[in-house]
PDB file of N, CA and C in Angstrom:
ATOM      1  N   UNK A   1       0.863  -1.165   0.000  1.00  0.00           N
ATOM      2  CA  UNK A   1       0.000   0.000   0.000  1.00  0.00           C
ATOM      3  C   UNK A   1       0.908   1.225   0.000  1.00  0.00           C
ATOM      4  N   UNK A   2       0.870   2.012  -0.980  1.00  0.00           N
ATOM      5  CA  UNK A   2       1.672   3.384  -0.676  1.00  0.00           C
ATOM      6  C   UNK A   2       1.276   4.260  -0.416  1.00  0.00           C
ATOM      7  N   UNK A   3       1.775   5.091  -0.005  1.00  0.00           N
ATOM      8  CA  UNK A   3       1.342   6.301   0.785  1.00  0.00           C
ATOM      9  C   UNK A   3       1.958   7.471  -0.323  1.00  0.00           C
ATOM     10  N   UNK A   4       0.601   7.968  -1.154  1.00  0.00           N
ATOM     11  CA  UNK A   4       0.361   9.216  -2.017  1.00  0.00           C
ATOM     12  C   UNK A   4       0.163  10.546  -1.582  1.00  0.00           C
ATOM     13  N   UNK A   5       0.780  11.079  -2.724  1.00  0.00           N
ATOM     14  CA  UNK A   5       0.657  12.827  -2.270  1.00  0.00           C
ATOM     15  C   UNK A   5      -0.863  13.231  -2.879  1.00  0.00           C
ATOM     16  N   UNK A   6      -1.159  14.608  -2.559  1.00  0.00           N
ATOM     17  CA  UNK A   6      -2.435  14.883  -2.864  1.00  0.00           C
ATOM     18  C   UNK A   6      -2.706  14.982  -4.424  1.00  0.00           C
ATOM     19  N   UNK A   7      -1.354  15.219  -5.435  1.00  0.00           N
ATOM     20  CA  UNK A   7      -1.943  15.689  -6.711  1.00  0.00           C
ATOM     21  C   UNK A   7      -1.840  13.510  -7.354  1.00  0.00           C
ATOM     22  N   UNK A   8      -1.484  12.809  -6.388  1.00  0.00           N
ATOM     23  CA  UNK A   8      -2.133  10.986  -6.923  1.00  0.00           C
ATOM     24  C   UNK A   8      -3.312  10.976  -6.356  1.00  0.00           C
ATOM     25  N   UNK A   9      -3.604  11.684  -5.280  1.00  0.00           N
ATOM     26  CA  UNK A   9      -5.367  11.083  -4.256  1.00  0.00           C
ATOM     27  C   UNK A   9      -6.450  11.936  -5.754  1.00  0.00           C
ATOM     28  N   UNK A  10      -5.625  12.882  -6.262  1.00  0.00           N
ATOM     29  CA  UNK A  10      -6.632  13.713  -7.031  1.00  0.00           C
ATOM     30  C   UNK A  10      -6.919  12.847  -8.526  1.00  0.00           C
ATOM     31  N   UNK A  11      -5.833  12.438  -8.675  1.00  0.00           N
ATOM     32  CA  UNK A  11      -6.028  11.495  -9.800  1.00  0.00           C
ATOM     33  C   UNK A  11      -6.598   9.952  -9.654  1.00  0.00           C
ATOM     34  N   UNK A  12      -6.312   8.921  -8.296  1.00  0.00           N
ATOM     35  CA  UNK A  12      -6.568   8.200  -8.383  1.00  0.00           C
ATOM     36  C   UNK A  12      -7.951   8.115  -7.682  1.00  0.00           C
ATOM     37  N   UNK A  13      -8.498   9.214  -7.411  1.00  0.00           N
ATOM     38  CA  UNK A  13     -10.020   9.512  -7.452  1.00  0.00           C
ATOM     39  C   UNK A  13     -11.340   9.575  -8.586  1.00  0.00           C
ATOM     40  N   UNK A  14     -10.911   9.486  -9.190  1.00  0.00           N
ATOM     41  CA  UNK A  14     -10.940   9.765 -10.800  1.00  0.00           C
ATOM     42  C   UNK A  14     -10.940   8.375 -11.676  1.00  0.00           C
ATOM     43  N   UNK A  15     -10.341   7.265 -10.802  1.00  0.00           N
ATOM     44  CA  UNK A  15     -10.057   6.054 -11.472  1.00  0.00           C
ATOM     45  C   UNK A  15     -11.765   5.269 -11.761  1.00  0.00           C
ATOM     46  N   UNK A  16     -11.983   4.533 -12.836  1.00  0.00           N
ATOM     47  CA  UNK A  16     -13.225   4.018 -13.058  1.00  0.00           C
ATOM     48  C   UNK A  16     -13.241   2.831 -12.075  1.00  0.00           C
ATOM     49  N   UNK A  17     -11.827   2.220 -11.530  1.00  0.00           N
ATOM     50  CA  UNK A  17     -11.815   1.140 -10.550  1.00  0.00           C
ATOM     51  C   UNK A  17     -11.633   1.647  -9.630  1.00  0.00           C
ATOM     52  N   UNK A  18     -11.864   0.634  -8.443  1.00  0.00           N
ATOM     53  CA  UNK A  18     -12.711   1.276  -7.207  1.00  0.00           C
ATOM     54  C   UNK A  18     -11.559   1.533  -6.346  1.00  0.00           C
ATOM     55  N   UNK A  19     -11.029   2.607  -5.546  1.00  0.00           N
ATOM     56  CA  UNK A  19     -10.216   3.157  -5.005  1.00  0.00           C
ATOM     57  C   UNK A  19     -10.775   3.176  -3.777  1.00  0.00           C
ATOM     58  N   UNK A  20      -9.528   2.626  -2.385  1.00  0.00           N
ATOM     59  CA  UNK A  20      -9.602   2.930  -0.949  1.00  0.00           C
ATOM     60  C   UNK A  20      -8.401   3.718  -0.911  1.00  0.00           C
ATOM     61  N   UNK A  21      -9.414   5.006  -0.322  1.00  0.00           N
ATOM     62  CA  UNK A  21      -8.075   5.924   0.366  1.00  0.00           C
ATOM     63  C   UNK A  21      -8.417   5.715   2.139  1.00  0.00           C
ATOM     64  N   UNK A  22      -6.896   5.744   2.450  1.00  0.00           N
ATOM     65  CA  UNK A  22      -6.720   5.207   4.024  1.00  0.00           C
ATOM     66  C   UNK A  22      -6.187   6.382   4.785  1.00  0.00           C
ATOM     67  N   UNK A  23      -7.316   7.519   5.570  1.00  0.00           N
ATOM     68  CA  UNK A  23      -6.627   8.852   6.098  1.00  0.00           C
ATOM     69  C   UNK A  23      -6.072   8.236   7.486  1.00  0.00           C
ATOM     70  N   UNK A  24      -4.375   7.896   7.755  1.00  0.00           N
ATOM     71  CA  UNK A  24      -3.992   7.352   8.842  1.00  0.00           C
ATOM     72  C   UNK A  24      -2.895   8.455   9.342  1.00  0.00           C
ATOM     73  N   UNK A  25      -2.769   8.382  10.628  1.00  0.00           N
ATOM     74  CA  UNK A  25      -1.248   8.867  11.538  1.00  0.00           C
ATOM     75  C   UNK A  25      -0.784   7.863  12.240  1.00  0.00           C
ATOM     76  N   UNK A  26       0.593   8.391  11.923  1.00  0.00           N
ATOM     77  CA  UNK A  26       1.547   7.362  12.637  1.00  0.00           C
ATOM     78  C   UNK A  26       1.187   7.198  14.335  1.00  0.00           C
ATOM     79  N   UNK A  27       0.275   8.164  14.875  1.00  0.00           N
ATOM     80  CA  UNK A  27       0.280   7.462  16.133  1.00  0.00           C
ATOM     81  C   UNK A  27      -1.008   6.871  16.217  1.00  0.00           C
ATOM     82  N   UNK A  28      -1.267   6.216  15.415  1.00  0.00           N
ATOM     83  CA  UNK A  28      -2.981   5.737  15.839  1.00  0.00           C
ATOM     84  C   UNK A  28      -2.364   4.234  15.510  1.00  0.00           C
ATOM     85  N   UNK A  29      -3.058   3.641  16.699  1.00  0.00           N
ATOM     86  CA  UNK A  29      -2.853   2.038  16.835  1.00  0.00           C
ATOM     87  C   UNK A  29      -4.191   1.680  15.706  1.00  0.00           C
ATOM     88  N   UNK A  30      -5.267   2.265  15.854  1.00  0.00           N
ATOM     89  CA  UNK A  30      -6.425   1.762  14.912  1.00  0.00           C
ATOM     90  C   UNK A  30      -5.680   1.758  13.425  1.00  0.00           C
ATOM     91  N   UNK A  31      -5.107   2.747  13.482  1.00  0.00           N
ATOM     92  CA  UNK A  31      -4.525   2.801  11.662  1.00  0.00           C
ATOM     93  C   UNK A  31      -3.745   1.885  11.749  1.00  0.00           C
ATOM     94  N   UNK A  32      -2.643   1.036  12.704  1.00  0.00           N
ATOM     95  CA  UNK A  32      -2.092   0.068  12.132  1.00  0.00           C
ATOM     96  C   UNK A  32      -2.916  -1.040  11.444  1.00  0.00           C
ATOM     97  N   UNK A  33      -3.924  -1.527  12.608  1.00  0.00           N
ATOM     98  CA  UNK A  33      -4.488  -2.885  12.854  1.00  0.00           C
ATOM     99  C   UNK A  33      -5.474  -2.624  11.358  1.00  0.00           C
ATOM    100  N   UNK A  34      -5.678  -1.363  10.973  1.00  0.00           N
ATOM    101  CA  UNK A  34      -6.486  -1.487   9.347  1.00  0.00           C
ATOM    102  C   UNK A  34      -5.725  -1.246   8.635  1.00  0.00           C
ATOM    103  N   UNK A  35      -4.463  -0.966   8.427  1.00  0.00           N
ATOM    104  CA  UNK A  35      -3.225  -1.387   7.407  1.00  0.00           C
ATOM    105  C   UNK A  35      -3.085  -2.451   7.021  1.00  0.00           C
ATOM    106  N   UNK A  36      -2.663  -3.474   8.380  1.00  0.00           N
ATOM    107  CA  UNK A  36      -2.727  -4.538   8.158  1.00  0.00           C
ATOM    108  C   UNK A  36      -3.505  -5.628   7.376  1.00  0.00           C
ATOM    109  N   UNK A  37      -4.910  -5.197   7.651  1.00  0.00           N
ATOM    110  CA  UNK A  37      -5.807  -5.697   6.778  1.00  0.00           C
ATOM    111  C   UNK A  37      -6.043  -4.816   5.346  1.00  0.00           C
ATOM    112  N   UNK A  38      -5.936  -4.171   5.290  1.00  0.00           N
ATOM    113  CA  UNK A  38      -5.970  -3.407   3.751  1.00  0.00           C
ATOM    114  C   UNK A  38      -4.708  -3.749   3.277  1.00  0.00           C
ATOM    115  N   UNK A  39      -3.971  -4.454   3.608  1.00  0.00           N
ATOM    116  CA  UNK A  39      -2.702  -5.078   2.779  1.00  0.00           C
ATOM    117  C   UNK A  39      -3.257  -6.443   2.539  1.00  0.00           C
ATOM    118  N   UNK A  40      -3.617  -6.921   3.247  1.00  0.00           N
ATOM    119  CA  UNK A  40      -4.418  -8.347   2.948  1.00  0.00           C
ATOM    120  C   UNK A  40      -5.436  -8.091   1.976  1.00  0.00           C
ATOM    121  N   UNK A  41      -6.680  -7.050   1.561  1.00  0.00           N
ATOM    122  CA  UNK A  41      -6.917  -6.955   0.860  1.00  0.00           C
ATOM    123  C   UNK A  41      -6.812  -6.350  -0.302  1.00  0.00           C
ATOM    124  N   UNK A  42      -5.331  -5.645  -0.419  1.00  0.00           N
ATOM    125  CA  UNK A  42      -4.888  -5.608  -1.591  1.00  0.00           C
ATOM    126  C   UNK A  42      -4.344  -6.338  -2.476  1.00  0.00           C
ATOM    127  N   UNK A  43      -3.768  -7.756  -1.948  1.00  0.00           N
ATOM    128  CA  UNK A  43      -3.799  -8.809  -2.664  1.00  0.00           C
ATOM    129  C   UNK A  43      -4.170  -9.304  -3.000  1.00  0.00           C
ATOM    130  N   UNK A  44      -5.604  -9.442  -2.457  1.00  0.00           N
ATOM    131  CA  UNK A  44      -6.499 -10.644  -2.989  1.00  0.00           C
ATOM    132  C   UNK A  44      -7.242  -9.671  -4.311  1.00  0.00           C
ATOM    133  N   UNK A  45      -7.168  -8.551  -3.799  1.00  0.00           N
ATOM    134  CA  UNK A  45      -8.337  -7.804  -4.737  1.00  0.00           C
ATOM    135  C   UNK A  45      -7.467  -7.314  -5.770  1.00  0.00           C
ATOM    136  N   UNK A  46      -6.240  -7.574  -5.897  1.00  0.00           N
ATOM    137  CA  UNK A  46      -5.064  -7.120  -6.881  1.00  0.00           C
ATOM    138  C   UNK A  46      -5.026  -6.205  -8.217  1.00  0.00           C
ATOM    139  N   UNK A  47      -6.393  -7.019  -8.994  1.00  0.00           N
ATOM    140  CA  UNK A  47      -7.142  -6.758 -10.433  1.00  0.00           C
ATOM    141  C   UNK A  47      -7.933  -5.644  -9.958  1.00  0.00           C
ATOM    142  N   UNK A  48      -8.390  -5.707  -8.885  1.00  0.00           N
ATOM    143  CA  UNK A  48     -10.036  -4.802  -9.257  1.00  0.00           C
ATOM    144  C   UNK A  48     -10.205  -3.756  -8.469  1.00  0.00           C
ATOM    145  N   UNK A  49      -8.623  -3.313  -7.276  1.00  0.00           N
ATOM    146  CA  UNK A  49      -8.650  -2.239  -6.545  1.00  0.00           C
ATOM    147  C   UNK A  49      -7.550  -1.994  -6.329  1.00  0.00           C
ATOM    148  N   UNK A  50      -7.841  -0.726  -6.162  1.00  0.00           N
ATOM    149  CA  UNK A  50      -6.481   0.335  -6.022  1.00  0.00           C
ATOM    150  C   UNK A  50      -6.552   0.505  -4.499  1.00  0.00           C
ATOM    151  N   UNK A  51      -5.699   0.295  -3.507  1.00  0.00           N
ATOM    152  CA  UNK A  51      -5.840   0.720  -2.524  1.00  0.00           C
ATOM    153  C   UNK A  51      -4.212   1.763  -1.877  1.00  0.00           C
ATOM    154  N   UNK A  52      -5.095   3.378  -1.581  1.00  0.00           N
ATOM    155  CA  UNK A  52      -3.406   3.819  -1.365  1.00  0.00           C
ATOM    156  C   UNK A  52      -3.973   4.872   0.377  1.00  0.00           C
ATOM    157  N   UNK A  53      -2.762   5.344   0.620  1.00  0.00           N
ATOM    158  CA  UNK A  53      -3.302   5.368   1.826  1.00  0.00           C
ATOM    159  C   UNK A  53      -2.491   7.515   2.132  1.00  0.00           C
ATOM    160  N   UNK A  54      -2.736   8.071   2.877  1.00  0.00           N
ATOM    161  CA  UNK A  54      -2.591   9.194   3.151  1.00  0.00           C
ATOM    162  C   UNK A  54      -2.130   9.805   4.530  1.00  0.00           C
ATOM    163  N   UNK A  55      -1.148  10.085   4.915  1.00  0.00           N
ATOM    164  CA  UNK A  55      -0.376  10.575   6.389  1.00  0.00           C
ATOM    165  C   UNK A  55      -1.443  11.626   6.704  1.00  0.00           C
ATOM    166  N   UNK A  56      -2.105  12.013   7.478  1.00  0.00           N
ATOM    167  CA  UNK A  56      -3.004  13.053   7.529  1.00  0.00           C
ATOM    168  C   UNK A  56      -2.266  14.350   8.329  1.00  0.00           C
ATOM    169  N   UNK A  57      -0.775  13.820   8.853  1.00  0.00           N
ATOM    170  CA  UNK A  57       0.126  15.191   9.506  1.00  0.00           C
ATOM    171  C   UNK A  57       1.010  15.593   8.498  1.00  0.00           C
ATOM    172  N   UNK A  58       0.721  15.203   7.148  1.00  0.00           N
ATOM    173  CA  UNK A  58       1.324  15.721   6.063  1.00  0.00           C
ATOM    174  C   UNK A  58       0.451  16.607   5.553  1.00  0.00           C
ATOM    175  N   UNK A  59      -0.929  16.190   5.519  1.00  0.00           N
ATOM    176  CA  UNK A  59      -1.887  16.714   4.695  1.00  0.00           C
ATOM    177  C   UNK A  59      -2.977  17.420   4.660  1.00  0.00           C
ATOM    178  N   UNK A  60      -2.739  18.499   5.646  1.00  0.00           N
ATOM    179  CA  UNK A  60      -3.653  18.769   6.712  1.00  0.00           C
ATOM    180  C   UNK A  60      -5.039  19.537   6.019  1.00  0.00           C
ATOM    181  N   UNK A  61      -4.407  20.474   4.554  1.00  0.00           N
ATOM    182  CA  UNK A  61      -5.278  20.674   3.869  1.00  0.00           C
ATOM    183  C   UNK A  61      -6.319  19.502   3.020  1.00  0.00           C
ATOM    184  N   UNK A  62      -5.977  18.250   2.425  1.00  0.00           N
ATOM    185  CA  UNK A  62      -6.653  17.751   2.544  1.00  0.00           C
ATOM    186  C   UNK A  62      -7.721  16.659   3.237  1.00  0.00           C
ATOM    187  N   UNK A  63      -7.206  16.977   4.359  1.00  0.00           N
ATOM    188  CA  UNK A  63      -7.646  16.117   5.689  1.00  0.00           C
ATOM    189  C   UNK A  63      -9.155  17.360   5.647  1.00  0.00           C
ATOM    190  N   UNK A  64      -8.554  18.210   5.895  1.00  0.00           N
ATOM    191  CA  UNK A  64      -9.971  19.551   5.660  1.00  0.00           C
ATOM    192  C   UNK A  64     -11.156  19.223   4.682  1.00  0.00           C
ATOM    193  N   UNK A  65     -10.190  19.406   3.604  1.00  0.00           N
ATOM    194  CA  UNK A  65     -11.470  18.835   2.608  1.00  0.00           C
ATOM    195  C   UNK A  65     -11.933  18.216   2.406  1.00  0.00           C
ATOM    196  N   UNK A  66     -11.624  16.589   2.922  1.00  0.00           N
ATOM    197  CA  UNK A  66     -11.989  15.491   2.844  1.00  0.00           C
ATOM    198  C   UNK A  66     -13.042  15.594   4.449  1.00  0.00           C
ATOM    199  N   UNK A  67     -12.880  16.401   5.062  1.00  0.00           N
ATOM    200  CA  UNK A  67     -13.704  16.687   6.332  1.00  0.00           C
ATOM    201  C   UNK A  67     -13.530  14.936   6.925  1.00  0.00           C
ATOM    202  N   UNK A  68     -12.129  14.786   7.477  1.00  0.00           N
ATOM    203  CA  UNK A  68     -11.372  14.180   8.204  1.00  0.00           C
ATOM    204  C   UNK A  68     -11.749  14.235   9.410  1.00  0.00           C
ATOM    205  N   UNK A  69     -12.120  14.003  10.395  1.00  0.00           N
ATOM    206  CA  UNK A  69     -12.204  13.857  11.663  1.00  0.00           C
ATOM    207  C   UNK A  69     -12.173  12.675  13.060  1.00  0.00           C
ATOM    208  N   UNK A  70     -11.685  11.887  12.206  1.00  0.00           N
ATOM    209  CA  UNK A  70     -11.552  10.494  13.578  1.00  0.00           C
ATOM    210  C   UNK A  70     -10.841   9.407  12.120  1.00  0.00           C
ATOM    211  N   UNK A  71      -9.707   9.026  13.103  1.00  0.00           N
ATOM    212  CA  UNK A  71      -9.087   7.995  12.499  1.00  0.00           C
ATOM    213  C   UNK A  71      -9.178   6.450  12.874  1.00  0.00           C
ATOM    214  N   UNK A  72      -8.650   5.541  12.111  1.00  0.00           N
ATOM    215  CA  UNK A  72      -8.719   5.899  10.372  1.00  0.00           C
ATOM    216  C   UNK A  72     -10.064   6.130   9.893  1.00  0.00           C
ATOM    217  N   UNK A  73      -9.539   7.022   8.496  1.00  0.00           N
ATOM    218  CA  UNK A  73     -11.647   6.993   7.806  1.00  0.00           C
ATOM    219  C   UNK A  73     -10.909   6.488   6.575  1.00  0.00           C
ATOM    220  N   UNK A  74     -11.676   5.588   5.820  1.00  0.00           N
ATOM    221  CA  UNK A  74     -11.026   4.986   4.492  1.00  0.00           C
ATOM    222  C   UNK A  74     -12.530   5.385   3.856  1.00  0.00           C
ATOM    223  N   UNK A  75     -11.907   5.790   2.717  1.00  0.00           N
ATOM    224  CA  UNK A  75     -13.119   6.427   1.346  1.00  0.00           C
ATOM    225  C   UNK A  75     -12.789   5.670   0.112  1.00  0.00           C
ATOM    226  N   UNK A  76     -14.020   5.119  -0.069  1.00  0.00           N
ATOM    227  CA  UNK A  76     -14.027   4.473  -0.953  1.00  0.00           C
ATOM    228  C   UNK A  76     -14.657   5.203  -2.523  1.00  0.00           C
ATOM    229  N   UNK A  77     -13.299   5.799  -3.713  1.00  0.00           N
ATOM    230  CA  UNK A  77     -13.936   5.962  -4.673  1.00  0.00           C
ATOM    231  C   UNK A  77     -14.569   5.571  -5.869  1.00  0.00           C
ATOM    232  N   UNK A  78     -14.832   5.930  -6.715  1.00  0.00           N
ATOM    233  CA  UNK A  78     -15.180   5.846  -8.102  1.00  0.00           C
ATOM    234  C   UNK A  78     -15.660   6.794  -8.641  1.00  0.00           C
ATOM    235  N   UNK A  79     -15.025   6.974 -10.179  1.00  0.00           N
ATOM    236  CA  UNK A  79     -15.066   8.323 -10.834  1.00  0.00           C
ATOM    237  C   UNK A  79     -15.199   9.234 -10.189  1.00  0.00           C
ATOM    238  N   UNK A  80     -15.078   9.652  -9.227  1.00  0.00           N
ATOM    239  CA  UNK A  80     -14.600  10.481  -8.267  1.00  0.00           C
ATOM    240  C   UNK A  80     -16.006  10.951  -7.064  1.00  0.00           C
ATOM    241  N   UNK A  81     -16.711  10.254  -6.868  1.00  0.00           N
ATOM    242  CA  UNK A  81     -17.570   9.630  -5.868  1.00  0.00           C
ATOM    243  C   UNK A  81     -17.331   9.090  -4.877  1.00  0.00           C
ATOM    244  N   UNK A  82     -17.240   9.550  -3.863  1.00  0.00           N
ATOM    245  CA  UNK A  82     -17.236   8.957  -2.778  1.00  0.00           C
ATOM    246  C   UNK A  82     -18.712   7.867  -2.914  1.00  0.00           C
ATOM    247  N   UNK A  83     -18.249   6.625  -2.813  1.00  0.00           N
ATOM    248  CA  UNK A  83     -19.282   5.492  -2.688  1.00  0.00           C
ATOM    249  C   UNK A  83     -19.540   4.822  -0.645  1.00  0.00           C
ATOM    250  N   UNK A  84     -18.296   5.226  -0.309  1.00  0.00           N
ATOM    251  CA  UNK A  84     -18.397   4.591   1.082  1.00  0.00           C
ATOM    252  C   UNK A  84     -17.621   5.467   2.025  1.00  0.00           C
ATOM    253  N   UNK A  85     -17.895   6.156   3.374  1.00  0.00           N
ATOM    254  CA  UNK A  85     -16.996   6.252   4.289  1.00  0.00           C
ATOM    255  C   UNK A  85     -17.079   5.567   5.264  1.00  0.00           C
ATOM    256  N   UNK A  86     -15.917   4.852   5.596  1.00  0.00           N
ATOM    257  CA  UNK A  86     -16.288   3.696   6.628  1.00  0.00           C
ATOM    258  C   UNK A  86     -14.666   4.512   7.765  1.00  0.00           C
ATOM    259  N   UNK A  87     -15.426   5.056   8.937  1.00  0.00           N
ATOM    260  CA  UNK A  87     -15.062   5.462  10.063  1.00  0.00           C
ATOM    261  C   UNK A  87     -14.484   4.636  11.116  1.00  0.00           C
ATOM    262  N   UNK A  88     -13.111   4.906  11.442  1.00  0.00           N
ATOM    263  CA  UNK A  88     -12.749   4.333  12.854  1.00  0.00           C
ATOM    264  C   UNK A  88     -12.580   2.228  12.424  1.00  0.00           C
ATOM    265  N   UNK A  89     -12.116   1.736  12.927  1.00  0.00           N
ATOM    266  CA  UNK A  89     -11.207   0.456  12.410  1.00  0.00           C
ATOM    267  C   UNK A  89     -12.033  -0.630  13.638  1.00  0.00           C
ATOM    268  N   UNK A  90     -13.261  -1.039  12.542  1.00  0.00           N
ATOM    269  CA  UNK A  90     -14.404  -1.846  12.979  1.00  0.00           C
ATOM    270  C   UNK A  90     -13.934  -2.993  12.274  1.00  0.00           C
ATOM    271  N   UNK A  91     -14.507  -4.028  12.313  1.00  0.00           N
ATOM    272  CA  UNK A  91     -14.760  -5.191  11.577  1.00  0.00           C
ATOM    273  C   UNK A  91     -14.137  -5.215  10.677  1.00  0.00           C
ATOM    274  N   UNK A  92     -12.711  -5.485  10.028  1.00  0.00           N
ATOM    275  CA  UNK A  92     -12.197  -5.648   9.105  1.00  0.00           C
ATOM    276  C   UNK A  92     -13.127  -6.359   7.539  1.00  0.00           C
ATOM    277  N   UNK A  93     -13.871  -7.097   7.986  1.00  0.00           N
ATOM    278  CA  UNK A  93     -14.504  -8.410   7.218  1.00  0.00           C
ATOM    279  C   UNK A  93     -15.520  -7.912   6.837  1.00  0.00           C
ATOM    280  N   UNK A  94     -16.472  -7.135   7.716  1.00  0.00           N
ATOM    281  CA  UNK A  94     -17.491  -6.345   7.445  1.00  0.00           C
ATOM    282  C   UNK A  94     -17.124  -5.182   6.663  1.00  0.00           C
ATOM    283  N   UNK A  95     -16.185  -4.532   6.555  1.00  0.00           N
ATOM    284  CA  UNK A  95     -15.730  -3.314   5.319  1.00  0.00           C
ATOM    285  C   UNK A  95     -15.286  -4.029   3.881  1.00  0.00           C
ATOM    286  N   UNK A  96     -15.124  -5.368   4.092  1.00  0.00           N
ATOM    287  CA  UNK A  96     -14.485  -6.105   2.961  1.00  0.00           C
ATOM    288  C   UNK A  96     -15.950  -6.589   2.288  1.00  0.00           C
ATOM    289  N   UNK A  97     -16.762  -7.302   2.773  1.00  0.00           N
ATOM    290  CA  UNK A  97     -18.287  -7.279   2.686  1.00  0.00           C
ATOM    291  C   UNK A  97     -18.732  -6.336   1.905  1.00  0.00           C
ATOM    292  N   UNK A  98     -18.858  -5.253   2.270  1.00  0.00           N
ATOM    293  CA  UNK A  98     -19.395  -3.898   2.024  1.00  0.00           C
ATOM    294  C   UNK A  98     -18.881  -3.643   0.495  1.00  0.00           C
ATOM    295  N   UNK A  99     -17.356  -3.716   0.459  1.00  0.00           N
ATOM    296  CA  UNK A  99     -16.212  -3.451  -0.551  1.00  0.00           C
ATOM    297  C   UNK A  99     -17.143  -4.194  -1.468  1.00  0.00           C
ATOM    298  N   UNK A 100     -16.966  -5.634  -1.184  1.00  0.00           N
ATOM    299  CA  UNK A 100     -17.428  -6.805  -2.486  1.00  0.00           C
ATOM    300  C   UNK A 100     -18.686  -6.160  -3.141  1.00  0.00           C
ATOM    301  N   UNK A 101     -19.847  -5.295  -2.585  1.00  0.00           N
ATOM    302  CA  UNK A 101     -20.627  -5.378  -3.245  1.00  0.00           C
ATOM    303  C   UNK A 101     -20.377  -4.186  -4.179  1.00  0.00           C
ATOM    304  N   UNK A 102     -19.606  -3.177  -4.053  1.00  0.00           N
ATOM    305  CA  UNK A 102     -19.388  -2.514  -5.173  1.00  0.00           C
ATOM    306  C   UNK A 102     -18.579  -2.964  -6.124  1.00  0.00           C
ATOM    307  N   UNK A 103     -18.187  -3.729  -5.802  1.00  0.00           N
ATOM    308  CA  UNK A 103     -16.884  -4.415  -7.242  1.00  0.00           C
ATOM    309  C   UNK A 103     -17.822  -5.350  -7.692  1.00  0.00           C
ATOM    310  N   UNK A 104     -19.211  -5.939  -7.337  1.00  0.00           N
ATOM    311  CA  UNK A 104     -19.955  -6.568  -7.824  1.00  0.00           C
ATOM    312  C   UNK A 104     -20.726  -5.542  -8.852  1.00  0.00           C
ATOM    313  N   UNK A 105     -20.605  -4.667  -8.783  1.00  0.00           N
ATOM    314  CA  UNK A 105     -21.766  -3.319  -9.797  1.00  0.00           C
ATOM    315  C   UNK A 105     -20.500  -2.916 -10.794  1.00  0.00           C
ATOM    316  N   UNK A 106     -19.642  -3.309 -10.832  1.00  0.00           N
ATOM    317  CA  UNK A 106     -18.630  -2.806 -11.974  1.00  0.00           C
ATOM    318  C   UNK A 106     -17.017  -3.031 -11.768  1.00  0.00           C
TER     319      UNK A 106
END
């Protein structure tokens, strides 16, 4: 999973395949434990998702615009739609759930 600057979040927002952006800081234990699993599902999902992730003490302007407020929040795009915000590092399996059914619509 790499960690993109804002003018890739702007482009890979934009992608027709389905994009997780991951707003994390290095001191949040929640952002590890959903790293971890968003690396697991970047393998499996290899073909059909982009998953990249964002330092939010780098990025503070777009932490703003993205109206950031509790970590991690992972946004799920397409064509530049936010389709999902899934808040705070719940149920790994249950966001993967959720995931499947939009990669089931395209």
């Amino acid at each position: 999973m790499k960690d993109i600057t804002i003018q890739e979040f702007e482009n890979l927002k934009k992608a027709p395949q389905l994009v997780v952006i991951d707003f994390y800081s290095t001191f949040c234990s929640a952002c590890d434990k959903a790293e971890t699993f968003l690396n697991i599902l970047e393998k499996a999902y290899v073909d059909r998702l982009t998953i990249a992730k964002i330092n939010i003490d780098n990025n503070l302007k777009l932490v703003e615009e993205c109206s950031i407020t509790k970590l991690p929040t992972l946004l799920v795009y397409r064509n530049s739609i936010v389709l999902m915000r899934w808040v705070g590092f719940r149920d790994g399996y249950v966001f993967e759930k959720e995931l499947r059914e939009f990669l089931k619509k395209g």
